[in-house]
Protein backbone atom coordinates (compact mmCIF):
# COMPACT_ATOMS: atom_id res chain seq x y z
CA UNK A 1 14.69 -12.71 4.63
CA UNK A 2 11.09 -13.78 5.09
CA UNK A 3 12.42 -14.44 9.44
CA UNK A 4 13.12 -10.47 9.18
CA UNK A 5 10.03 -9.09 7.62
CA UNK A 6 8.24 -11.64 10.18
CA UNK A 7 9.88 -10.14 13.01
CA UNK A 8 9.70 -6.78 12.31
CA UNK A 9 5.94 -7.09 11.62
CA UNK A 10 5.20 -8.53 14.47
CA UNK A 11 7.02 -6.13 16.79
CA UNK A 12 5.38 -2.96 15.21
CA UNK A 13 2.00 -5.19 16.07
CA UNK A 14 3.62 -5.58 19.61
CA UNK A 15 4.65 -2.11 20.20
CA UNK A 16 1.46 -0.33 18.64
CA UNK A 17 -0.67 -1.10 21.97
CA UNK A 18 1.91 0.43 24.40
CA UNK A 19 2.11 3.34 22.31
CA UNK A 20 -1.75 4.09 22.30
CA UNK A 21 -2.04 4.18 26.08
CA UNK A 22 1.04 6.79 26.19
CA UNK A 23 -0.29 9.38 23.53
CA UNK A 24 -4.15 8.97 25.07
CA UNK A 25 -5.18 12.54 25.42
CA UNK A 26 -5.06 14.74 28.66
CA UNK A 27 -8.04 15.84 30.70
CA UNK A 28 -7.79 18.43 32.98
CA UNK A 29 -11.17 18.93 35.52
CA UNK A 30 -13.67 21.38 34.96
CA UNK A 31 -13.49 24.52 36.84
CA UNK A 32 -16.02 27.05 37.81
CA UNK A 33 -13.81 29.45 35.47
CA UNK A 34 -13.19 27.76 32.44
CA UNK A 35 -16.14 25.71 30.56
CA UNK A 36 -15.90 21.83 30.37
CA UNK A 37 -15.91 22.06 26.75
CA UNK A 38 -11.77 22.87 26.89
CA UNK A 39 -11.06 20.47 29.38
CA UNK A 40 -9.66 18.06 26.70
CA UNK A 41 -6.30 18.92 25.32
CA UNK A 42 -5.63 18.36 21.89
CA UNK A 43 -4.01 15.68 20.35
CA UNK A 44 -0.89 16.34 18.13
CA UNK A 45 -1.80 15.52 14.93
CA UNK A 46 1.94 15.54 13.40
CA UNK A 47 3.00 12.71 16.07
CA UNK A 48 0.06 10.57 14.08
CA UNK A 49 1.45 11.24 10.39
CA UNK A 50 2.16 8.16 8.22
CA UNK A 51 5.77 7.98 7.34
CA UNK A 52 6.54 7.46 3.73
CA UNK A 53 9.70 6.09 2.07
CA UNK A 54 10.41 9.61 1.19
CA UNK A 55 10.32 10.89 5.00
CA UNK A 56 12.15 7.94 6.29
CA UNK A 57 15.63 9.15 7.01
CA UNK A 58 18.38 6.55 7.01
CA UNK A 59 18.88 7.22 9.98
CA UNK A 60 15.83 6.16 11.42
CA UNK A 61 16.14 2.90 9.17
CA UNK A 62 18.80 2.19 11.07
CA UNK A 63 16.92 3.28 14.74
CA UNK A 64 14.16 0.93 13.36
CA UNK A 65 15.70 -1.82 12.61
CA UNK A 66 18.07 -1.42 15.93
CA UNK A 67 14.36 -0.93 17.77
CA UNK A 68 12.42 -4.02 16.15
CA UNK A 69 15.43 -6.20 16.81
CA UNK A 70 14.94 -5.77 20.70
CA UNK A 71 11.74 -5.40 20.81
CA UNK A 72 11.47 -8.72 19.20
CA UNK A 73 13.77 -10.29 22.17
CA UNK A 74 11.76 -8.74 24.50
CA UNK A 75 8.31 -10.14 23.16
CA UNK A 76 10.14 -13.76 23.14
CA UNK A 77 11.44 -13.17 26.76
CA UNK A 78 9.36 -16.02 28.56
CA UNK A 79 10.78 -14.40 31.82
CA UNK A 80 9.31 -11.11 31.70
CA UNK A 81 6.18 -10.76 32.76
CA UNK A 82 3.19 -9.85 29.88
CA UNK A 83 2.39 -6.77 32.10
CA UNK A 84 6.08 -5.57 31.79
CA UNK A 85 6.40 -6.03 28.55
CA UNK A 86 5.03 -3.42 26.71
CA UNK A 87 6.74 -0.03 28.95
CA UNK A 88 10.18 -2.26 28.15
CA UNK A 89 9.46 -2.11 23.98
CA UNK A 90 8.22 1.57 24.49
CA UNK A 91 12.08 2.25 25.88
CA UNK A 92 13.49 -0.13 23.14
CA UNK A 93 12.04 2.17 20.68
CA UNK A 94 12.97 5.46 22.83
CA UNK A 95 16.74 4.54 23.43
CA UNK A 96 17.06 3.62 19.85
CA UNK A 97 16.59 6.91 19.58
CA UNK A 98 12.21 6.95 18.24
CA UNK A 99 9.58 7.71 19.96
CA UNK A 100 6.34 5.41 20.16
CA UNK A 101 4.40 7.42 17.70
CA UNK A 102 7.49 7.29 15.27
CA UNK A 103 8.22 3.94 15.53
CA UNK A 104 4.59 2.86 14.68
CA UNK A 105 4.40 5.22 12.09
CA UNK A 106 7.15 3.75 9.98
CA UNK A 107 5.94 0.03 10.73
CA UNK A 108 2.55 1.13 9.20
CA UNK A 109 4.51 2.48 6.36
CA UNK A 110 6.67 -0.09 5.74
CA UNK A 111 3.83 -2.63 5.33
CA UNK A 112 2.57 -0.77 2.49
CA UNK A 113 5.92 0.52 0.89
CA UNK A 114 8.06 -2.45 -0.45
CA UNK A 115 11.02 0.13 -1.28
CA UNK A 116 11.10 1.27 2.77
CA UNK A 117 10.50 -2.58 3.71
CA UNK A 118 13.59 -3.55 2.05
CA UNK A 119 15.44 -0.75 3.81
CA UNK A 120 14.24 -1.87 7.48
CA UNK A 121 15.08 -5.73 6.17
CA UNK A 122 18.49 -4.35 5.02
CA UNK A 123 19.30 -2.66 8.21
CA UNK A 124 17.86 -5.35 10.43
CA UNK A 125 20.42 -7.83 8.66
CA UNK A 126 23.05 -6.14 9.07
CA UNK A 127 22.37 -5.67 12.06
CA UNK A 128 22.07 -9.45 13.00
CA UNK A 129 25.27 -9.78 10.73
CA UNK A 130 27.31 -7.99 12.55
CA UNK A 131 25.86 -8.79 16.07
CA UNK A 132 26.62 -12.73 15.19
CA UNK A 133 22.91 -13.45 14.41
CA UNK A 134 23.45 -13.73 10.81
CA UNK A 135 22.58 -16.93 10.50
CA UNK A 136 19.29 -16.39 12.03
CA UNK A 137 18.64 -14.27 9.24
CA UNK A 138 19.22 -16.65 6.74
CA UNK A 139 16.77 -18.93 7.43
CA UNK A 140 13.76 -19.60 5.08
């Protein structure tokens, strides 16, 4: 149990810095029309919301846990290049069906929520159960 909270840590560590450098906000150049004081488009707020245990749906326990699994194979791939790495856990996340923002969000959460941590770590092994990996998660 201790492999899984490990690993799903350490890939909302891995993912968070691929995430910040796709929600950095938009500048548009100053015109002779509009003022350079709204050349900065806002940032959306909601997108940046910690997730809670309560606002955790199952499903995206499961899209978490499906997420931090492959992002976690794709931080050990010794073959990918570090440059590549993080736009490949940013689509992890999105065909899992979260978004960057999201998927950070609920790591942050789960680090401070014990109930939502041992939903991810439920998910995640069952996961690895049923993928073959089981044993994996059985180590101490």
């Amino acid at each position: 149990m201790k492999l899984i909270a490990t690993i799903l840590a350490g890939t909302t560590l891995a993912l968070a810095p691929a995430a910040m450098a796709q929600t950095a906000p938009q500048t548009t150049p100053a015109t002779p029309d509009a003022p350079a004081a709204q050349t900065t488009a806002p940032a959306a707020p909601a997108a940046t919301a910690p997730a809670t245990n309560a606002t955790v749906t199952d499903a995206e326990v499961g899209q978490f846990a499906t997420a931090a699994l492959e992002i976690e194979k794709i931080r050990k791939d010794t073959a990918t290049p570090e440059a590549d790495k993080g736009a490949k856990m940013a689509a992890a996340a999105s065909s899992a069906g979260l978004s960057s923002e999201r998927f950070n969000a609920i790591g942050q959460a789960m680090q401070g929520d014990a109930a939502l941590n041992q939903r991810i770590q439920k998910a995640a092994t069952d996961k690895l159960a049923a993928s073959g990996g089981g044993a994996a998660a059985k180590q101490p």
